[in-house]
PDB file of N, CA and C in Angstrom:
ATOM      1  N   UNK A   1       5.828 -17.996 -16.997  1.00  0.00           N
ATOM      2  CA  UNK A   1       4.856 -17.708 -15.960  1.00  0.00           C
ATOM      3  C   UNK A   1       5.607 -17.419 -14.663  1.00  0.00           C
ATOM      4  N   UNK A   2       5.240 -16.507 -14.293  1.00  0.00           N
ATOM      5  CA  UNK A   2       5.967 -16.002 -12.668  1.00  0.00           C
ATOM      6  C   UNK A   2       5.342 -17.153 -11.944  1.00  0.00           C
ATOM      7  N   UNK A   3       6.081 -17.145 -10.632  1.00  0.00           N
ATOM      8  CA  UNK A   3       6.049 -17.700  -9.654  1.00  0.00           C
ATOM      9  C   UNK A   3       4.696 -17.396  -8.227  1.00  0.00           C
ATOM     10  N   UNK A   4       4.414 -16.100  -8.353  1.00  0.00           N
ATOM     11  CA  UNK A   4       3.073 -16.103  -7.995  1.00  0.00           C
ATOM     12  C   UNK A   4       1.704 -16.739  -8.055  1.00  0.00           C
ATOM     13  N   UNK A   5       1.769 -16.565  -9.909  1.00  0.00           N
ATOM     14  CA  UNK A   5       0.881 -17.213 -10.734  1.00  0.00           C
ATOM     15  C   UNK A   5       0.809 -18.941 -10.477  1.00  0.00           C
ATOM     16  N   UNK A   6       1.999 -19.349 -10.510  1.00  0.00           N
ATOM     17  CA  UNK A   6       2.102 -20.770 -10.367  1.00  0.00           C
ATOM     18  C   UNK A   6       1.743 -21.331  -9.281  1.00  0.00           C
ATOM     19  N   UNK A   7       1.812 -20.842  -8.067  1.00  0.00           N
ATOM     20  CA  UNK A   7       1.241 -20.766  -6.535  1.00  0.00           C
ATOM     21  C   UNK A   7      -0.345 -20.792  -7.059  1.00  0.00           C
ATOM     22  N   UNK A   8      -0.590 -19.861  -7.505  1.00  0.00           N
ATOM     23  CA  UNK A   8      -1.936 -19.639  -7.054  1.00  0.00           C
ATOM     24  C   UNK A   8      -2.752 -20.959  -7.927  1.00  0.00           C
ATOM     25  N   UNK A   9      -2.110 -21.063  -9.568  1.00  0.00           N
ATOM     26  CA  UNK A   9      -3.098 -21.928 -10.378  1.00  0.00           C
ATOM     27  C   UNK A   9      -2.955 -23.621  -9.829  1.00  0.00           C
ATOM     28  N   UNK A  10      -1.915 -23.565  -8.850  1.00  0.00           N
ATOM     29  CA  UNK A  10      -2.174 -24.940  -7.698  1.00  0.00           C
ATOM     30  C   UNK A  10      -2.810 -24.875  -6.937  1.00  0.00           C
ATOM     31  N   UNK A  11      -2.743 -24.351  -6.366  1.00  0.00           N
ATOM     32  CA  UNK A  11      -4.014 -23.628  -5.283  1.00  0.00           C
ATOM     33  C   UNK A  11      -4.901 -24.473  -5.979  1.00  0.00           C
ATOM     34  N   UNK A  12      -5.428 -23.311  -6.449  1.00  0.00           N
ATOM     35  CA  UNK A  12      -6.737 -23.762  -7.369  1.00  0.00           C
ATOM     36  C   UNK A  12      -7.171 -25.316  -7.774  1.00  0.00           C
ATOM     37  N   UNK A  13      -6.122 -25.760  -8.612  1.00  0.00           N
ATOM     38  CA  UNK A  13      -6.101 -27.210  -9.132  1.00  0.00           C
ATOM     39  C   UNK A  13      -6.718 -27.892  -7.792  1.00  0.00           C
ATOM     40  N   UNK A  14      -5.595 -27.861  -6.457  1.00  0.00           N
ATOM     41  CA  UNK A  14      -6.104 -28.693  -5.593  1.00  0.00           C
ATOM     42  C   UNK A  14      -7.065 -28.340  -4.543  1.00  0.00           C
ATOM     43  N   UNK A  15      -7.953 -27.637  -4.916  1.00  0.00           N
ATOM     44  CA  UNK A  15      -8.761 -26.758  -4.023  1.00  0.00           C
ATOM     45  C   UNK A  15      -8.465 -26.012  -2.482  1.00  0.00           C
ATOM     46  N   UNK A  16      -7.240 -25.701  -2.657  1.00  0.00           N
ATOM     47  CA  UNK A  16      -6.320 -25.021  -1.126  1.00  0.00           C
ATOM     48  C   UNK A  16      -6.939 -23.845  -1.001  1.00  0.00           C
ATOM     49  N   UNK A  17      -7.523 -24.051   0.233  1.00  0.00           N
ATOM     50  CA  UNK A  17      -7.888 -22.589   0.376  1.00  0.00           C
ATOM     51  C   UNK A  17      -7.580 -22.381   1.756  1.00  0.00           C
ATOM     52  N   UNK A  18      -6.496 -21.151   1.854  1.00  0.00           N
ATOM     53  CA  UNK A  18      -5.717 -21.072   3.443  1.00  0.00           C
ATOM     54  C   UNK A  18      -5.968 -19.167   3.284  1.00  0.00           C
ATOM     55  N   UNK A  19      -5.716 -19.128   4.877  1.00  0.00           N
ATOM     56  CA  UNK A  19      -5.326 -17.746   4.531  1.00  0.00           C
ATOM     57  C   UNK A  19      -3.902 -16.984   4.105  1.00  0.00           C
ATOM     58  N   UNK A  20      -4.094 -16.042   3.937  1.00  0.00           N
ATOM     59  CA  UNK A  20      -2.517 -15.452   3.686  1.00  0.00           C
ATOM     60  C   UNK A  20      -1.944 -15.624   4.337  1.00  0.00           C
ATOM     61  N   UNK A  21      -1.607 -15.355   5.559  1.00  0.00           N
ATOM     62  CA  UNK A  21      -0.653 -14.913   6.452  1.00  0.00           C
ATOM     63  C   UNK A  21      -0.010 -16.814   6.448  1.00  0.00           C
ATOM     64  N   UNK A  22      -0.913 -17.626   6.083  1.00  0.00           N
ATOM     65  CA  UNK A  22      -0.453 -19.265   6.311  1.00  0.00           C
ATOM     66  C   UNK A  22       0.455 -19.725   4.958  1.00  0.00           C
ATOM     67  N   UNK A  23      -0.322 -18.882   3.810  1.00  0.00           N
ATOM     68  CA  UNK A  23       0.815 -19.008   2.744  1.00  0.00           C
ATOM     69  C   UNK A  23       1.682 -17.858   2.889  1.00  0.00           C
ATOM     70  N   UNK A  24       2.035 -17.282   3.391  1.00  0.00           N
ATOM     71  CA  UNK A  24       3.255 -16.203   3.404  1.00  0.00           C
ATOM     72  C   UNK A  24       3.813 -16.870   4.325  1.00  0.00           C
ATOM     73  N   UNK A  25       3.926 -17.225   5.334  1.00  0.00           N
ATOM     74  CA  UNK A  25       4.837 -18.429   6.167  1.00  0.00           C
ATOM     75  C   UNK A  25       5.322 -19.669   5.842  1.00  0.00           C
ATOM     76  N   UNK A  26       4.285 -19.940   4.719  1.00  0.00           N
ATOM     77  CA  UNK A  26       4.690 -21.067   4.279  1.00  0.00           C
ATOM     78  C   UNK A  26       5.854 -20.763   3.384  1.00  0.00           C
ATOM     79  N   UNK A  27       5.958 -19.992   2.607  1.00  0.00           N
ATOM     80  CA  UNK A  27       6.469 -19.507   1.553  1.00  0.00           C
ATOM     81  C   UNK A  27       7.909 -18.807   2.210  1.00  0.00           C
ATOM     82  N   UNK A  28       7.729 -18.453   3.132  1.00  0.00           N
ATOM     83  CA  UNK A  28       8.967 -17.657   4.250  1.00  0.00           C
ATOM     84  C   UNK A  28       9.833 -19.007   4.848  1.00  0.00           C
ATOM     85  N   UNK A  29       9.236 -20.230   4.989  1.00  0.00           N
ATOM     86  CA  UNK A  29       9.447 -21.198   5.695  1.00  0.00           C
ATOM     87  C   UNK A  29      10.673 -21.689   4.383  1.00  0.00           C
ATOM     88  N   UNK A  30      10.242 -22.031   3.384  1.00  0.00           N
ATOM     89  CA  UNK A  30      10.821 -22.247   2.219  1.00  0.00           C
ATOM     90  C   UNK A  30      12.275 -22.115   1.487  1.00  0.00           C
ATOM     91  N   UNK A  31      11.993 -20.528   1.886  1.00  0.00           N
ATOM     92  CA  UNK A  31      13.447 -19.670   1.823  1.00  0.00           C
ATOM     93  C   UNK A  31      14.785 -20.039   2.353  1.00  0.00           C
ATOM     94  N   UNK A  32      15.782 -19.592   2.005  1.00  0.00           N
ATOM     95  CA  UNK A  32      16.811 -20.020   3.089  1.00  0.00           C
ATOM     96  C   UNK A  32      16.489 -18.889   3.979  1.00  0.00           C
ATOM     97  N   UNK A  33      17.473 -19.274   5.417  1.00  0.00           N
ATOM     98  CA  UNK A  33      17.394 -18.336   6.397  1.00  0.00           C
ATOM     99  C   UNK A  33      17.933 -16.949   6.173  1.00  0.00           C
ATOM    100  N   UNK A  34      19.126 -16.899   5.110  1.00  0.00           N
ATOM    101  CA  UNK A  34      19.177 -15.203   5.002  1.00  0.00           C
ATOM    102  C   UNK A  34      19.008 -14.605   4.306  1.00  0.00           C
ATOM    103  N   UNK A  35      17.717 -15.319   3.315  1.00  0.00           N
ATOM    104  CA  UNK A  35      16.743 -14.531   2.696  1.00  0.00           C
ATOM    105  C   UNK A  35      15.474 -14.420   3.908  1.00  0.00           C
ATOM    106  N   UNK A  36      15.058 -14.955   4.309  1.00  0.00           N
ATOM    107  CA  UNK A  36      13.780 -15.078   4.968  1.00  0.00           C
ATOM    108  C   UNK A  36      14.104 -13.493   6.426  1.00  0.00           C
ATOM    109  N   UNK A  37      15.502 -13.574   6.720  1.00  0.00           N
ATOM    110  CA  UNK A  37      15.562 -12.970   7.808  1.00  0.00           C
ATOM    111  C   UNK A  37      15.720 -11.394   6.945  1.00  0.00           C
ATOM    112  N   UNK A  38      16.109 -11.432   6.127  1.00  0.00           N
ATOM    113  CA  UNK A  38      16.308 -10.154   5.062  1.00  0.00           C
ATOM    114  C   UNK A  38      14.474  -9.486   4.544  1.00  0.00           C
ATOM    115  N   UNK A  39      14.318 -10.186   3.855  1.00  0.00           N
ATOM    116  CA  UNK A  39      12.962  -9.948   3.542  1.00  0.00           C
ATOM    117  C   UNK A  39      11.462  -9.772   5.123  1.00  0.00           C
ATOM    118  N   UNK A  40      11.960 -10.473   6.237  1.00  0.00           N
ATOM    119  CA  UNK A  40      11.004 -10.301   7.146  1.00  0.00           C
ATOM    120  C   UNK A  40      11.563  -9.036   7.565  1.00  0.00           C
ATOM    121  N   UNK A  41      12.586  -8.242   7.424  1.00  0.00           N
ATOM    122  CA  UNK A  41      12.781  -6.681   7.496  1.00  0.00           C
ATOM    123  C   UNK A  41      11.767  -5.237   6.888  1.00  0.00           C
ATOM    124  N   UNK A  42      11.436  -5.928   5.789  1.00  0.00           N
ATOM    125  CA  UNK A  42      10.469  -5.238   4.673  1.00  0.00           C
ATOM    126  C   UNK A  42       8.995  -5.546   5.197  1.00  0.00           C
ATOM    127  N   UNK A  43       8.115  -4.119   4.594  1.00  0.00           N
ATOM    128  CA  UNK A  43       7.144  -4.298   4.522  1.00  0.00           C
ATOM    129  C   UNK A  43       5.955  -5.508   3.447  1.00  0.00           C
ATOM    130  N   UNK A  44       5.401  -5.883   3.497  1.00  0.00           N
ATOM    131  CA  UNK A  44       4.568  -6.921   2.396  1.00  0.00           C
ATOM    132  C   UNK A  44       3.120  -7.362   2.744  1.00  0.00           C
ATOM    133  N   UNK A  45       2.445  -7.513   1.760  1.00  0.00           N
ATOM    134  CA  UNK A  45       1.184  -7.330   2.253  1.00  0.00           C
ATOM    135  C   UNK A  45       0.629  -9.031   1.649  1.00  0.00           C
ATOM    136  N   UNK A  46       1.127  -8.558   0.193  1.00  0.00           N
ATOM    137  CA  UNK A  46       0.510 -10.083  -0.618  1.00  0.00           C
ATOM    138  C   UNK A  46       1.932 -11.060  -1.011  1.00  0.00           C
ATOM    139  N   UNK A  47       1.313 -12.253  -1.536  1.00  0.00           N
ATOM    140  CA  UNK A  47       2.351 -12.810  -1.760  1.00  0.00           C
ATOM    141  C   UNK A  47       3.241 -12.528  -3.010  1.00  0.00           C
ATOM    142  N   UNK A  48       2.463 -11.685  -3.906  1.00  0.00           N
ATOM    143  CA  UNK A  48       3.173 -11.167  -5.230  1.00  0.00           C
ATOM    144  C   UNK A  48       4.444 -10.559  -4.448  1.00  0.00           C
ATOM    145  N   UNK A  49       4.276  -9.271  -3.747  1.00  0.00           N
ATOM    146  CA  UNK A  49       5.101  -8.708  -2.815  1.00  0.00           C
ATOM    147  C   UNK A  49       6.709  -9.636  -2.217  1.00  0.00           C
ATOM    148  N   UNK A  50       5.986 -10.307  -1.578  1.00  0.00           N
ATOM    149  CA  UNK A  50       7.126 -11.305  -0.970  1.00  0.00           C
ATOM    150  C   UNK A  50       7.914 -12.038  -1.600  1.00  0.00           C
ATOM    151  N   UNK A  51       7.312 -12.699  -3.012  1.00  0.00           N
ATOM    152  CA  UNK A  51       7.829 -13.227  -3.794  1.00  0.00           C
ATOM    153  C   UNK A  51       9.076 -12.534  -4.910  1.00  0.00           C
ATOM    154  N   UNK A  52       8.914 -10.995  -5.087  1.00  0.00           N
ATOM    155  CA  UNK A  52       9.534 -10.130  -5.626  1.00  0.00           C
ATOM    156  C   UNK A  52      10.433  -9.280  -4.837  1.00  0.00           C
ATOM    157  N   UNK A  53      10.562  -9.172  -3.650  1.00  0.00           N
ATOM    158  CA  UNK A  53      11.615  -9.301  -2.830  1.00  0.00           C
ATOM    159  C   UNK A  53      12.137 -10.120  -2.098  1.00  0.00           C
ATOM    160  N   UNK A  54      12.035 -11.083  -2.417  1.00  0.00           N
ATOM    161  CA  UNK A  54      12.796 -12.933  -1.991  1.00  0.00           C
ATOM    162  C   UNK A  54      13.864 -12.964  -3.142  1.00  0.00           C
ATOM    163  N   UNK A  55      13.501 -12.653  -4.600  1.00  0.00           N
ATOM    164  CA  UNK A  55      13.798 -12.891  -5.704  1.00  0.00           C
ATOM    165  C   UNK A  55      14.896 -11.603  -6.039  1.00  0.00           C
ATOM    166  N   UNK A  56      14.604 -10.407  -5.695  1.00  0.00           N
ATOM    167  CA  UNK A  56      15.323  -9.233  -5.957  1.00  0.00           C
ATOM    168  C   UNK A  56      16.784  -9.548  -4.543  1.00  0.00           C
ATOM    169  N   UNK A  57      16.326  -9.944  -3.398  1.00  0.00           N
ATOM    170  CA  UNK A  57      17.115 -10.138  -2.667  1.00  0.00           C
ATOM    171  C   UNK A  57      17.910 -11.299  -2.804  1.00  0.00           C
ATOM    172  N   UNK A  58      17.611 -12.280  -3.581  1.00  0.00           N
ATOM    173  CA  UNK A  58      18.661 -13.931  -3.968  1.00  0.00           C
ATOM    174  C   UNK A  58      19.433 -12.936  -5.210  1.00  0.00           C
ATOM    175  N   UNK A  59      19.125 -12.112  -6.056  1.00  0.00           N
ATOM    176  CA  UNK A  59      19.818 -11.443  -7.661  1.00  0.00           C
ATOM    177  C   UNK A  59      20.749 -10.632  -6.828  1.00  0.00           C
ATOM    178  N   UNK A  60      20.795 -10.095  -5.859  1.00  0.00           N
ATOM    179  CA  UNK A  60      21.811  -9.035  -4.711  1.00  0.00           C
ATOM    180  C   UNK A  60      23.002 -10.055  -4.206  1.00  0.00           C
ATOM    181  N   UNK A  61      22.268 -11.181  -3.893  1.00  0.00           N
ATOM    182  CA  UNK A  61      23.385 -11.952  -2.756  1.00  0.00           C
ATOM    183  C   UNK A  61      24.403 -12.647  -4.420  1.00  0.00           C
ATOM    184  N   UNK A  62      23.685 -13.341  -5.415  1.00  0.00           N
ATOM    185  CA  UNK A  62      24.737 -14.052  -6.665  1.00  0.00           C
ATOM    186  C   UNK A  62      25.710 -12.783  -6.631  1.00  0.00           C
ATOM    187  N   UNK A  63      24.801 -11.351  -7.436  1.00  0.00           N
ATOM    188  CA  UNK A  63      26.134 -10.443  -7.379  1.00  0.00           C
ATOM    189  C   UNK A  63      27.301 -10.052  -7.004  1.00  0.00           C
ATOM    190  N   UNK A  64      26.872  -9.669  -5.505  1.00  0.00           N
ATOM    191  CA  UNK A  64      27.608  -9.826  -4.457  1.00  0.00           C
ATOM    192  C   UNK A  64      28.972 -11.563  -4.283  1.00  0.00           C
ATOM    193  N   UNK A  65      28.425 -12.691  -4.824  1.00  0.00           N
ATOM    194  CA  UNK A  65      29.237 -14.105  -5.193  1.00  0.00           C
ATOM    195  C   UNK A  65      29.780 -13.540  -6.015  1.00  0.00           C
ATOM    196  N   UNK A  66      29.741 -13.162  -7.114  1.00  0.00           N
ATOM    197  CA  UNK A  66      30.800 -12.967  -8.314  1.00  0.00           C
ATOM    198  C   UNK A  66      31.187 -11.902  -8.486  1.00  0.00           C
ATOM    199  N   UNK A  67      31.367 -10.864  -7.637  1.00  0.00           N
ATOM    200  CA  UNK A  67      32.182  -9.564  -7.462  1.00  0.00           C
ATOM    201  C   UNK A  67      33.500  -9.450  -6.896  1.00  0.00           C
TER     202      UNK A  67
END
């Protein structure tokens, strides 16, 4: 199960209901800082979005470690 999905079916479980922009900060908050400062470069609308360039951008930086 992706990581979107898992967000959201907690959500749910505990009846959270926020707006986006409060879980995309939250979720930005989370990050380390040079993912968060990398990804707040990009456009994003939902959290699927953010979550798939948080993730594409941590698979860049390992590479970049073992090159």
């Amino acid at each position: 199960m992706d990581c979107h999905k898992e967000i959201k079916i907690v959500m749910i479980r505990v009846n959270i209901v926020e707006d986006i922009k409060v879980i995309l900060t939250r979720f930005l908050n989370w990050l380390n800082k040079e993912i968060t400062n990398m990804v707040g470069l990009q456009h994003y609308v939902e959290l699927e979005d953010l979550i798939h360039m948080a993730l594409k951008i941590k698979k860049n930086q390992e590479k970049r470690q073992y090159t």
